[in-house]
C-alpha atoms as a PDB file:
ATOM      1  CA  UNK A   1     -16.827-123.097  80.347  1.00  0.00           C
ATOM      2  CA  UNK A   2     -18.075-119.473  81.411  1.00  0.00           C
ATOM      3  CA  UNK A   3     -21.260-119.027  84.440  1.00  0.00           C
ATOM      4  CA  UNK A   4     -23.248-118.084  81.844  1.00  0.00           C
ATOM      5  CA  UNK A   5     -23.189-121.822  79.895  1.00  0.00           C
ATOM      6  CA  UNK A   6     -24.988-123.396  82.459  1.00  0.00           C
ATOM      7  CA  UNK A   7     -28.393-123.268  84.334  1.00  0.00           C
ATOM      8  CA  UNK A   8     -31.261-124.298  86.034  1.00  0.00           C
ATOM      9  CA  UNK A   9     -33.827-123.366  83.794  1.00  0.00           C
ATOM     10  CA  UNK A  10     -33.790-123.621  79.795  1.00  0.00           C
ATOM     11  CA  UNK A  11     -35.975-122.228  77.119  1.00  0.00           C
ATOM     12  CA  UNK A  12     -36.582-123.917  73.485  1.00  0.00           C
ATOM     13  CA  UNK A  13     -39.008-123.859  71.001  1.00  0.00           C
ATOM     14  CA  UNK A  14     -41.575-126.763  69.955  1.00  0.00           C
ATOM     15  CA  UNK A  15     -42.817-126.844  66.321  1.00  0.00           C
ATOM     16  CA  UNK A  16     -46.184-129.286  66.815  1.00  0.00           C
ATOM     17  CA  UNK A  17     -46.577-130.157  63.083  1.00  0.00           C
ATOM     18  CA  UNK A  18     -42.603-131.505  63.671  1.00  0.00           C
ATOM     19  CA  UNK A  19     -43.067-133.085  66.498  1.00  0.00           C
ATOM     20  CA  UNK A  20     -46.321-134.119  66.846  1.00  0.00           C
ATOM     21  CA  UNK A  21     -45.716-136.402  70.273  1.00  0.00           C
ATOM     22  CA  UNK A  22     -43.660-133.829  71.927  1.00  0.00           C
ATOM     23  CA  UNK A  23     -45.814-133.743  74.675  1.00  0.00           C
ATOM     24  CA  UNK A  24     -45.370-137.767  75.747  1.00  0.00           C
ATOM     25  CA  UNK A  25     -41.430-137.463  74.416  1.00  0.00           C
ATOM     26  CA  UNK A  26     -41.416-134.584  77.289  1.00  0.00           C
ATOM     27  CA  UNK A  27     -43.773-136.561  80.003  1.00  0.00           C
ATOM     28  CA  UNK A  28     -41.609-139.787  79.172  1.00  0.00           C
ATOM     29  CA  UNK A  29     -38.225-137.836  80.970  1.00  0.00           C
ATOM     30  CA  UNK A  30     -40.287-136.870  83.423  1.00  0.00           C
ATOM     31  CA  UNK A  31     -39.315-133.291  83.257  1.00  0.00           C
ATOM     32  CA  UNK A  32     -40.777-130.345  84.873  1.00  0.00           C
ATOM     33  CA  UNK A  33     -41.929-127.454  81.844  1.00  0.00           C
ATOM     34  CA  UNK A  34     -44.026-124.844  81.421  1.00  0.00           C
ATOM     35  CA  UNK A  35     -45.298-125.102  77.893  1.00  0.00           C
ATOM     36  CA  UNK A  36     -47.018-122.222  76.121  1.00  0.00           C
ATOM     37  CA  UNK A  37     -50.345-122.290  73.838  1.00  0.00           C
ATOM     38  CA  UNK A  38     -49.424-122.364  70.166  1.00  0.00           C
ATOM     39  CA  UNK A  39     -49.557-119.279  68.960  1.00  0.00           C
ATOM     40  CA  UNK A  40     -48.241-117.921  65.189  1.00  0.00           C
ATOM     41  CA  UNK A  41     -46.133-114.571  64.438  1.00  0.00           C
ATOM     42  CA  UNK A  42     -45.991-113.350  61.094  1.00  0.00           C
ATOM     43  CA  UNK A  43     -43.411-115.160  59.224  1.00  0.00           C
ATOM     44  CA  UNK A  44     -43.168-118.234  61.730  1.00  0.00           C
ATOM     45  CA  UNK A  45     -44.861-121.537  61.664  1.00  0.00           C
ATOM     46  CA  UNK A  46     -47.102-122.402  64.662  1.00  0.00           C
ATOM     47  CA  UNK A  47     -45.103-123.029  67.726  1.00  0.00           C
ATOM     48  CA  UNK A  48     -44.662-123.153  71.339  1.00  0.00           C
ATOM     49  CA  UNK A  49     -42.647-122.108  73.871  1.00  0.00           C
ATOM     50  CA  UNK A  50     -41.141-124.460  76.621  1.00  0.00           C
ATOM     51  CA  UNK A  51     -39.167-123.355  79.585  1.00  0.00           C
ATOM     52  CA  UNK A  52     -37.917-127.029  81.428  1.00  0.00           C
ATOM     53  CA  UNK A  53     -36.547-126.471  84.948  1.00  0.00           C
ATOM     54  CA  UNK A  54     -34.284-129.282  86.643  1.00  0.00           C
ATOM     55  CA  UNK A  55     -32.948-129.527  90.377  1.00  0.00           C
ATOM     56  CA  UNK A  56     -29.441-128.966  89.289  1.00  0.00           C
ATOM     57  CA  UNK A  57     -27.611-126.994  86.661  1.00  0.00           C
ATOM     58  CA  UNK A  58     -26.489-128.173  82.981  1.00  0.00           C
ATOM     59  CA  UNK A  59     -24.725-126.997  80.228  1.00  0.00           C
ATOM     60  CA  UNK A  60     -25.968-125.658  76.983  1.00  0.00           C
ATOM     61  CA  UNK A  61     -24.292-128.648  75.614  1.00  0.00           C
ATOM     62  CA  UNK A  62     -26.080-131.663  77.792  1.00  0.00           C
ATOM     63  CA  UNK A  63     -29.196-129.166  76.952  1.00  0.00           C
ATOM     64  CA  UNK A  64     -28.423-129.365  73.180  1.00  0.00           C
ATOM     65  CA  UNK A  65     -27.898-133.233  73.185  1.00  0.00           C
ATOM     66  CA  UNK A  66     -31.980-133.123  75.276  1.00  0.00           C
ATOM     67  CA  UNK A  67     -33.692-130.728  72.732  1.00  0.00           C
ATOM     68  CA  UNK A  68     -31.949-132.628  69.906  1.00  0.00           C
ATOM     69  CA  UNK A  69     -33.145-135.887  71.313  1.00  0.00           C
ATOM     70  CA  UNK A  70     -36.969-134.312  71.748  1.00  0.00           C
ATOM     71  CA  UNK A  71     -36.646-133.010  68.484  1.00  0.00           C
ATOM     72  CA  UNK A  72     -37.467-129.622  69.640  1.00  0.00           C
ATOM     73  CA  UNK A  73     -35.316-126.384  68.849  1.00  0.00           C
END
């Protein structure tokens, strides 16, 4: 696994109308984010974005398995 695969911080994107809980689902792992207002671009649904930051580093994997879990992308 290169550096670059793991980290301290991590950066997906929440689709509200998919996930409309994804704000308890993120309180309920009691994980520190910084969540941005939902905003639209042309040609994208309304979304957020959501940088989560944890003490130690993880893999894109273990962060894959997390986002998949939240149902965020």
């Amino acid at each position: 696994m290169n550096k670059e695969d793991k980290g301290r911080v991590w950066a997906c994107i929440i689709y509200p109308e998919s996930v409309p809980d994804w704000e308890q689902r993120l309180n309920d792992l009691h994980i520190p984010a910084y969540v941005s207002p939902e905003h639209v671009e042309p040609g994208v649904k309304m979304h957020r974005h959501c940088l989560m930051c944890f003490p130690g580093q993880k893999s894109r994997t273990t962060i894959k398995v997390l986002t998949d879990k939240l149902g965020f992308v």
